[in-house]
Protein backbone atom coordinates (compact mmCIF):
# COMPACT_ATOMS: atom_id res chain seq x y z
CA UNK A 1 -54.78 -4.35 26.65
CA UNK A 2 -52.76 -2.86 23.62
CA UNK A 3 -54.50 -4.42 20.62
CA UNK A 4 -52.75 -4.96 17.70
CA UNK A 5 -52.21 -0.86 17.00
CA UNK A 6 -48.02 -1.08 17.06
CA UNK A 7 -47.65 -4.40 15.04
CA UNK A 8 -50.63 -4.83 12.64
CA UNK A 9 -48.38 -6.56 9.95
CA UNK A 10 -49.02 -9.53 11.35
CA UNK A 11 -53.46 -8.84 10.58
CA UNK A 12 -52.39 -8.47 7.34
CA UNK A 13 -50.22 -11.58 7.14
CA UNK A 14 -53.71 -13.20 8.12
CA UNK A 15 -55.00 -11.65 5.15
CA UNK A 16 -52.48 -13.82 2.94
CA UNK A 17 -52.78 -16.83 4.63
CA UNK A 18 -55.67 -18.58 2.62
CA UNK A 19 -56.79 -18.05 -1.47
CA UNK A 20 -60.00 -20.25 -0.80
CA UNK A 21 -62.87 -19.00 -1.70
CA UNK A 22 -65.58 -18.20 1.55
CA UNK A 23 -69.09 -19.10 0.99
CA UNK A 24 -72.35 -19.21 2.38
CA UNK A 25 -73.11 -22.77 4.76
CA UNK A 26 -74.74 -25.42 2.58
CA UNK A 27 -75.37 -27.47 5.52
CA UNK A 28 -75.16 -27.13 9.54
CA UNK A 29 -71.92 -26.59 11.29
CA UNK A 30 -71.66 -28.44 14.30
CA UNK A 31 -67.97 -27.48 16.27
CA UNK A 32 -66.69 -29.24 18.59
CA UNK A 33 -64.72 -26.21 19.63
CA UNK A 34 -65.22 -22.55 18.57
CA UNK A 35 -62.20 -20.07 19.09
CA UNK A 36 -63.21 -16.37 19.19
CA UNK A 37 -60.10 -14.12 18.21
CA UNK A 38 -60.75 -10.17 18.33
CA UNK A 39 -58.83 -8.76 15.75
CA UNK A 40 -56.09 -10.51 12.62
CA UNK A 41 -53.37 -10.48 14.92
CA UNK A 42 -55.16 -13.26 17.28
CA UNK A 43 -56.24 -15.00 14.40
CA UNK A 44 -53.14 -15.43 12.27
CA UNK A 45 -51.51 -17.86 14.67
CA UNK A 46 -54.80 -20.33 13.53
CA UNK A 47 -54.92 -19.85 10.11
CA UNK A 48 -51.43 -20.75 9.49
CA UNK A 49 -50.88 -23.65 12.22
CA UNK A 50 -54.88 -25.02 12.44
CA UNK A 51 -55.00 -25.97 8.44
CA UNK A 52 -58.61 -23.70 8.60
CA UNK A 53 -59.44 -25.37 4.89
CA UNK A 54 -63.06 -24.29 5.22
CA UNK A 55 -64.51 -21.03 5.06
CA UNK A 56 -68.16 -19.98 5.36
CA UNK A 57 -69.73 -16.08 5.45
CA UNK A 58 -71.68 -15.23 7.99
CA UNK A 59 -74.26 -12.15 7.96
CA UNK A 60 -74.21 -10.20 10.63
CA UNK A 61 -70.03 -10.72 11.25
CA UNK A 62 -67.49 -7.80 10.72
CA UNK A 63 -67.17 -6.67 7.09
CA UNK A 64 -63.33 -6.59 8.22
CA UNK A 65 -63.80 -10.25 9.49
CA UNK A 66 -67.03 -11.51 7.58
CA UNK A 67 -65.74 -15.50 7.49
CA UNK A 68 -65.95 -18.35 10.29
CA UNK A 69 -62.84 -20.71 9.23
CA UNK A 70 -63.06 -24.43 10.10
CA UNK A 71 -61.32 -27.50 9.62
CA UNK A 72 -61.98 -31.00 8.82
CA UNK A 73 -61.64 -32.14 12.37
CA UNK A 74 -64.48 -30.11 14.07
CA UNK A 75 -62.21 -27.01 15.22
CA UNK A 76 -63.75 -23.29 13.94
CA UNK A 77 -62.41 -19.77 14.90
CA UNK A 78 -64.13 -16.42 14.13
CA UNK A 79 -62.67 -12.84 14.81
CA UNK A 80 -65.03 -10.47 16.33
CA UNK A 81 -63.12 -6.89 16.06
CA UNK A 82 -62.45 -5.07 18.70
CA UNK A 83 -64.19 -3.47 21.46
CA UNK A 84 -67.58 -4.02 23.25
CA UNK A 85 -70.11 -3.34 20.23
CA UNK A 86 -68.12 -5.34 18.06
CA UNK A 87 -67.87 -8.38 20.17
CA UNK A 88 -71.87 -8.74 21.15
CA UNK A 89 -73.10 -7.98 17.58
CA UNK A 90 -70.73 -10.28 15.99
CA UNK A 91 -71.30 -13.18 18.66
CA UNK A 92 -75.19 -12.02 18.28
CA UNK A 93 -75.03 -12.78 14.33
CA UNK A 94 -73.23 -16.29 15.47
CA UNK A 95 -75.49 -17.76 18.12
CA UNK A 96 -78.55 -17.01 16.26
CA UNK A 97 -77.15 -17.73 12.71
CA UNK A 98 -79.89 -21.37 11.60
CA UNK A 99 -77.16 -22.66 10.37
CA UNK A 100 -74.52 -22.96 13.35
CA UNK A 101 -75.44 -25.69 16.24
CA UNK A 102 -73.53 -25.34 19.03
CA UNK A 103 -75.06 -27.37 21.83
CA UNK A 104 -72.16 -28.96 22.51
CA UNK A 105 -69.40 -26.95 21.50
CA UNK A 106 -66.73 -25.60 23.55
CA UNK A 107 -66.34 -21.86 23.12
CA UNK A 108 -62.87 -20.69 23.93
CA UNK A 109 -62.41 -16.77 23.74
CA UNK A 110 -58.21 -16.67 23.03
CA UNK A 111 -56.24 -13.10 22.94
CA UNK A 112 -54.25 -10.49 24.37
CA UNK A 113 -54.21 -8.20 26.63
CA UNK A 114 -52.58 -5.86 29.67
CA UNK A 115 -51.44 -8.18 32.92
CA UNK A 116 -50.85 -6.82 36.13
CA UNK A 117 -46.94 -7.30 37.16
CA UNK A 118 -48.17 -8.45 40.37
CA UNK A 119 -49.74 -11.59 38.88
CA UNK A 120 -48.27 -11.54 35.02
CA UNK A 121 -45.60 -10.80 32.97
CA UNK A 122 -45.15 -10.27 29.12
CA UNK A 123 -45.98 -13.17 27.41
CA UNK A 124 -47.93 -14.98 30.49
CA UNK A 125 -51.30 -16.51 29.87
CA UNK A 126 -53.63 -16.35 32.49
CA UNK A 127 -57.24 -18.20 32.36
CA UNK A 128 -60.21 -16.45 33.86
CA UNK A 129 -62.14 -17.54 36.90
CA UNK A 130 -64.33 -14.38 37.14
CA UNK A 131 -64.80 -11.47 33.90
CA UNK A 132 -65.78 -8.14 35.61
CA UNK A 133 -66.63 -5.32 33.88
CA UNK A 134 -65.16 -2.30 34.19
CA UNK A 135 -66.91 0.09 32.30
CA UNK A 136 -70.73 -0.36 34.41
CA UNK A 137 -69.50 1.77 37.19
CA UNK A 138 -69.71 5.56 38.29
CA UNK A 139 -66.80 7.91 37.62
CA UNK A 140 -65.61 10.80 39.17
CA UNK A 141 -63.09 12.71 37.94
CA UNK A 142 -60.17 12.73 40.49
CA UNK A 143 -59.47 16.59 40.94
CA UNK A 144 -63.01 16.65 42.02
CA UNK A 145 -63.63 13.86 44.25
CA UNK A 146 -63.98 13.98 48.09
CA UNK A 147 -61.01 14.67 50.10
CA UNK A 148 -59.51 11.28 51.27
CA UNK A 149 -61.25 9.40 48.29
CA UNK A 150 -58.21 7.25 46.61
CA UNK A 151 -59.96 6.71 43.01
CA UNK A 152 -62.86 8.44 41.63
CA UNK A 153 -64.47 4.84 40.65
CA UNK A 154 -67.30 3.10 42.12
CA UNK A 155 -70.07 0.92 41.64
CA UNK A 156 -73.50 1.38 40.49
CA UNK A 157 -76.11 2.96 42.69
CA UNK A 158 -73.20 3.29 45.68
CA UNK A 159 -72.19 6.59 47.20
CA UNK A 160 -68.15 5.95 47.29
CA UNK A 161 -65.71 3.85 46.45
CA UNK A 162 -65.51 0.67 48.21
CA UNK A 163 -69.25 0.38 48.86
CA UNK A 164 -71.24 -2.40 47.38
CA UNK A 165 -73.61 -1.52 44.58
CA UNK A 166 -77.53 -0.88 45.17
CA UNK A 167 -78.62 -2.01 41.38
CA UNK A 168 -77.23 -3.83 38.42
CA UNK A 169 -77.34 -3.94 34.69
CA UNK A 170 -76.83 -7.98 35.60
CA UNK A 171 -73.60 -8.46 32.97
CA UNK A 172 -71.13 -6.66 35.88
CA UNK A 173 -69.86 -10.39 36.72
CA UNK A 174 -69.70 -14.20 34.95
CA UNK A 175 -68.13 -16.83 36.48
CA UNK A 176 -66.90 -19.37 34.25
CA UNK A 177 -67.18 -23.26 34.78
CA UNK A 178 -64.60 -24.46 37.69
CA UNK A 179 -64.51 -27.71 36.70
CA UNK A 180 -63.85 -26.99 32.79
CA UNK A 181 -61.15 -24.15 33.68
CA UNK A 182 -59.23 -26.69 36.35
CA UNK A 183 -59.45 -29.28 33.17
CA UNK A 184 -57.74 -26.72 30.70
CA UNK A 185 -55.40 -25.53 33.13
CA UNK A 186 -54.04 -28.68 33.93
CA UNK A 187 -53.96 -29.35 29.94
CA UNK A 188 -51.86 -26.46 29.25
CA UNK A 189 -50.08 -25.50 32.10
CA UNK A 190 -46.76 -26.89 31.08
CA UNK A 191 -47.32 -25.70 27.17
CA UNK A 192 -43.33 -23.95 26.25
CA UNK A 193 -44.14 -20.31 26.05
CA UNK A 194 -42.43 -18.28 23.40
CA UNK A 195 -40.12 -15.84 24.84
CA UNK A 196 -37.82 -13.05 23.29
CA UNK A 197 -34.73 -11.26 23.89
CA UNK A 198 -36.63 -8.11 23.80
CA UNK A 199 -39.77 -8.97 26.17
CA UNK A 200 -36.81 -10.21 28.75
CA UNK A 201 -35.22 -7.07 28.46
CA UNK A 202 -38.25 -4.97 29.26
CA UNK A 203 -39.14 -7.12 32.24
CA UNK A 204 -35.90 -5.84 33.99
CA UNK A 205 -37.09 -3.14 35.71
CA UNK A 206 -38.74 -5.62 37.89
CA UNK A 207 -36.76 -6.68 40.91
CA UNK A 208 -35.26 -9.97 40.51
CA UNK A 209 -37.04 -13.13 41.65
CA UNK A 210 -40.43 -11.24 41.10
CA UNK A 211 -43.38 -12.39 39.11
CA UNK A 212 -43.05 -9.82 36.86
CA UNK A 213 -39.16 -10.15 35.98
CA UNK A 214 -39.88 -13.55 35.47
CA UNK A 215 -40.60 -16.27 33.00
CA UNK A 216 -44.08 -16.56 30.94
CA UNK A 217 -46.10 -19.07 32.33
CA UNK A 218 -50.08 -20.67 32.60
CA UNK A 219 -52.00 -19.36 35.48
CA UNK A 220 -55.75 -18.81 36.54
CA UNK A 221 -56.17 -15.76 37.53
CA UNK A 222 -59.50 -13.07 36.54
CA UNK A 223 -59.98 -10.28 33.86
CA UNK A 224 -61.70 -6.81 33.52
CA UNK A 225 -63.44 -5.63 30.61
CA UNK A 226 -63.89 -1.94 29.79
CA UNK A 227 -64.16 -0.29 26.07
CA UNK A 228 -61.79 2.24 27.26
CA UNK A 229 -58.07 1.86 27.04
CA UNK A 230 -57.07 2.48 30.03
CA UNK A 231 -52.78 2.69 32.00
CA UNK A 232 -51.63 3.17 35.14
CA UNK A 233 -51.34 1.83 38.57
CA UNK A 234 -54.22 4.20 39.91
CA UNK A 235 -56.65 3.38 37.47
CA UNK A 236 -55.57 -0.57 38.24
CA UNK A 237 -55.94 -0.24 42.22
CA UNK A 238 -59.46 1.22 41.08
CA UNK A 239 -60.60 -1.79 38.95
CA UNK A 240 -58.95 -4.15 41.49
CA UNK A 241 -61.02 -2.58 43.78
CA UNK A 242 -63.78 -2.37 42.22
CA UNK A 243 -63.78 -5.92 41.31
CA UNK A 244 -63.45 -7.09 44.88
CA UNK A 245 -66.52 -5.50 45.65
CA UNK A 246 -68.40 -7.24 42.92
CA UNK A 247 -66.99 -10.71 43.97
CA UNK A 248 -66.94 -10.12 47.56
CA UNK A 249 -63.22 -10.17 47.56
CA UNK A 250 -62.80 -13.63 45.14
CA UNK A 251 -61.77 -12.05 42.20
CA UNK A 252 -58.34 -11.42 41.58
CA UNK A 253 -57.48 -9.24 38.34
CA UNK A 254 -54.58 -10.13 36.31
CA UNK A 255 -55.49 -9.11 32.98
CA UNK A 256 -56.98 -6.04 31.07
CA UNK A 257 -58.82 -6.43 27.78
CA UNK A 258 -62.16 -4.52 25.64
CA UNK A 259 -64.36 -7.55 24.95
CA UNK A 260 -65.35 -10.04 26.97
CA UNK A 261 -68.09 -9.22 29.51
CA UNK A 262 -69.68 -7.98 26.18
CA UNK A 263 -68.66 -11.04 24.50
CA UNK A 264 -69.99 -13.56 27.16
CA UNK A 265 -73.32 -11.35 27.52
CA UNK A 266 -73.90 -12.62 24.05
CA UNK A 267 -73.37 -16.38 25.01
CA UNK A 268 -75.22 -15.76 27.78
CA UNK A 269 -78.08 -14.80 26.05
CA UNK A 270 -77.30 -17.81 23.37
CA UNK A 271 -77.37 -19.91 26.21
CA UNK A 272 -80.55 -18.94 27.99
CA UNK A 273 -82.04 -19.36 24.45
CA UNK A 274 -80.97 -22.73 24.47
CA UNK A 275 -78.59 -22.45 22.02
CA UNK A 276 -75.35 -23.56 23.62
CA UNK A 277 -73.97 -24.40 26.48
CA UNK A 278 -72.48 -21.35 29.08
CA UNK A 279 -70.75 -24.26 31.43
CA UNK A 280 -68.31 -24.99 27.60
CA UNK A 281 -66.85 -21.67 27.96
CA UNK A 282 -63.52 -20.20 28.59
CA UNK A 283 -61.34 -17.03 28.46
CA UNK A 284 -57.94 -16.98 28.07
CA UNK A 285 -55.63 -13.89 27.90
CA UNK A 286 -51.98 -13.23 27.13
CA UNK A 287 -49.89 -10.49 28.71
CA UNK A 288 -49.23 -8.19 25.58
CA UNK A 289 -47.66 -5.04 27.91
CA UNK A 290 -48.16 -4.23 31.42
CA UNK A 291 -51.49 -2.61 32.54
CA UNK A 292 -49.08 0.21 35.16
CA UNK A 293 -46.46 1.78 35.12
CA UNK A 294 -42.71 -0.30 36.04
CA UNK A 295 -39.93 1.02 38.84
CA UNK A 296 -38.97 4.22 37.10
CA UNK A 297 -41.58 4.80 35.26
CA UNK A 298 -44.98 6.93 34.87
CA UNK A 299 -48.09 6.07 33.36
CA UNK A 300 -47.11 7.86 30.16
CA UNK A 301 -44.09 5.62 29.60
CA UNK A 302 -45.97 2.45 30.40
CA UNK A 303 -48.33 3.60 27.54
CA UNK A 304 -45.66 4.19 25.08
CA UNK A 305 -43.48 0.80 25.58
CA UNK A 306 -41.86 -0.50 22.94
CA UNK A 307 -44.59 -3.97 22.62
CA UNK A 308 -42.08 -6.22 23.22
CA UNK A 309 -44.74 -8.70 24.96
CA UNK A 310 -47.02 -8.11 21.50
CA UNK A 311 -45.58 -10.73 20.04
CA UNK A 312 -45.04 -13.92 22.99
CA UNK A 313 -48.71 -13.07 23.59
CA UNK A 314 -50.14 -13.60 20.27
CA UNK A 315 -48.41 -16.66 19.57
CA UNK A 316 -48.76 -17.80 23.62
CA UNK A 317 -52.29 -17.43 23.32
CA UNK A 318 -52.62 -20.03 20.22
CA UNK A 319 -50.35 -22.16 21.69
CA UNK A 320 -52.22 -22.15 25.49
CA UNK A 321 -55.81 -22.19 23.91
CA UNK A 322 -54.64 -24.67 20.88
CA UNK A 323 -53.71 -27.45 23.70
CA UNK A 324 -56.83 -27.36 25.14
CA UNK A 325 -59.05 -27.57 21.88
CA UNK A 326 -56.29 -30.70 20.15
CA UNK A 327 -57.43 -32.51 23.52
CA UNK A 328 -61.02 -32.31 23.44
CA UNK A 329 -61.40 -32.87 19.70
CA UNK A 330 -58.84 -35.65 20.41
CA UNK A 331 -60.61 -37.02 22.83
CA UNK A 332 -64.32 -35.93 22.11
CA UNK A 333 -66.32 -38.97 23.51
CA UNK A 334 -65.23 -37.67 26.88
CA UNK A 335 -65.94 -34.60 25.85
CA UNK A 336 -68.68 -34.77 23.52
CA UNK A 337 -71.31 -34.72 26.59
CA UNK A 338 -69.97 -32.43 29.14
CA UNK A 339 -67.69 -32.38 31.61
């Protein structure tokens, strides 16, 4: 879940990467696949390998990231900035924007974030069955909670943790299309994953032969949402938890990240408006740093790690989320009405 704050030369190598000129649309854009990025970092992998030659303003987008970027075979990517309010109002602006049709595009949501060593390691990239929010819960602080509570978190309307909630705000949960997120996996599950000397290095507080020690790899796995930027292995027993409860034990979180129950309550809405298609979506995360502490470690020193996984996961999730968008725009006939 560490965005971009150690390495943000790379957001302003996206700033460099095109001299073209952004304008308003003359005419409707109709993508066949739409990448959302949340901040430079995400993006620069596209602008430099995706040959983005057209660029059109949007209102109601970022002032830091005011352009959707296209190219001449149907692909476009936009960069929400981060966090919650960033992501809805930005994907807000897009779905209602005249001059955007996206019936029949597929919307894939690529970046970064924390991964569980249980289920991840730097550089991994995990596709999402089930987004859970993290943030639409009660908190109690943990030097006053009830003797034998573990966690102070819990859901909405329920009396302790573990308990199922007794009301909703109704954007706690989405569940993403099985059949589309089988169909990407198998597209990019055997995509070569950048590694480095440094994320291997980091990963060797792990015991040998675990998950976490190991190779990056494609997996499908679930993410949690929260604004806050949170470490530690209490806070990630909470949220695992906590999304058990939601799913009735399905979900499974690997990954950490500030955007996308907000983002998909946007394309909800879009879709229940009839302006695209919810069963075109996916979400697709890299592991940046671990979400908890490593052997030897506290919570503070997870926090502080050096972001050797910053890198493999910024360039992992292009290359993941790029396989999957070449294919359907290769092959958009099959594509064009569904899956």
């Amino acid at each position: 879940m560490k965005h971009a704050i150690k390495l943000l030369s790379l957001a302003g190598a996206s700033l460099l990467a095109f001299n073209s000129v952004a304008a308003a649309p003359t005419s409707t854009i109709k993508p066949k696949v739409l990448v959302v990025t949340m901040f430079g970092s995400e993006a620069t992998p596209w602008q430099q390998q995706a040959k983005l030659n057209q660029h059109y303003t949007l209102a109601g987008l970022s002032n830091k990231y005011p352009e959707l970027q296209c190219n001449d075979a149907g692909l476009c990517m936009l960069t929400t900035d981060m966090g919650y309010a960033n992501a809805a109002s930005t994907l807000m602006a897009v779905v209602l924007n005249p001059q955007l049709d996206l019936q029949q595009s597929y919307i894939i949501i690529a970046g970064i974030g924390g991964v569980n060593p249980a289920y991840g390691t730097l550089g991994s990239a995990h596709w999402a069955r089930y987004a859970v929010d993290g943030g639409l819960v009660h908190r109690m602080d943990a030097r006053q909670m009830p003797k034998g509570w573990q966690h102070g978190l819990f859901a909405l309307g329920a009396s302790q943790p573990g308990e199922a909630p007794k009301w909703r705000a109704g954007t706690e949960v989405f569940q993403l299309n099985e059949t589309l997120l089988q169909k990407a996996y198998q597209l990019s599950k055997d995509v070569s994953l950048l590694d480095t000397p440094e994320a291997q290095a980091d990963r060797q507080i792990y015991p040998a032969g675990s998950i976490a020690a190991g190779a990056p790899f494609v997996s499908i796995c679930d993410t949690v949402s929260a604004d806050t930027f949170w470490v530690g292995s209490k806070i990630a027993s909470a949220m695992e938890q906590h999304a058990a409860v939601l799913t009735e034990g399905k979900a499974h979180i690997c990954t950490t990240q500030m955007e996308d129950n907000a983002s998909l309550t946007a394309l909800k809405r879009g879709a229940d408006a009839g302006k695209l298609d919810f069963n075109r979506l996916l979400v697709l995360r890299t592991g940046s740093d671990f979400d908890q502490e490593g052997p030897g470690q506290t919570a503070a020193d997870a926090l502080a790690a050096n972001g050797s996984g910053y890198k493999p996961a910024v360039i992992n999730a292009y290359r993941v989320a790029h396989a999957v968008s070449e294919h359907i725009i290769q092959h958009w006939p099959q594509w064009q009405s569904g899956i």
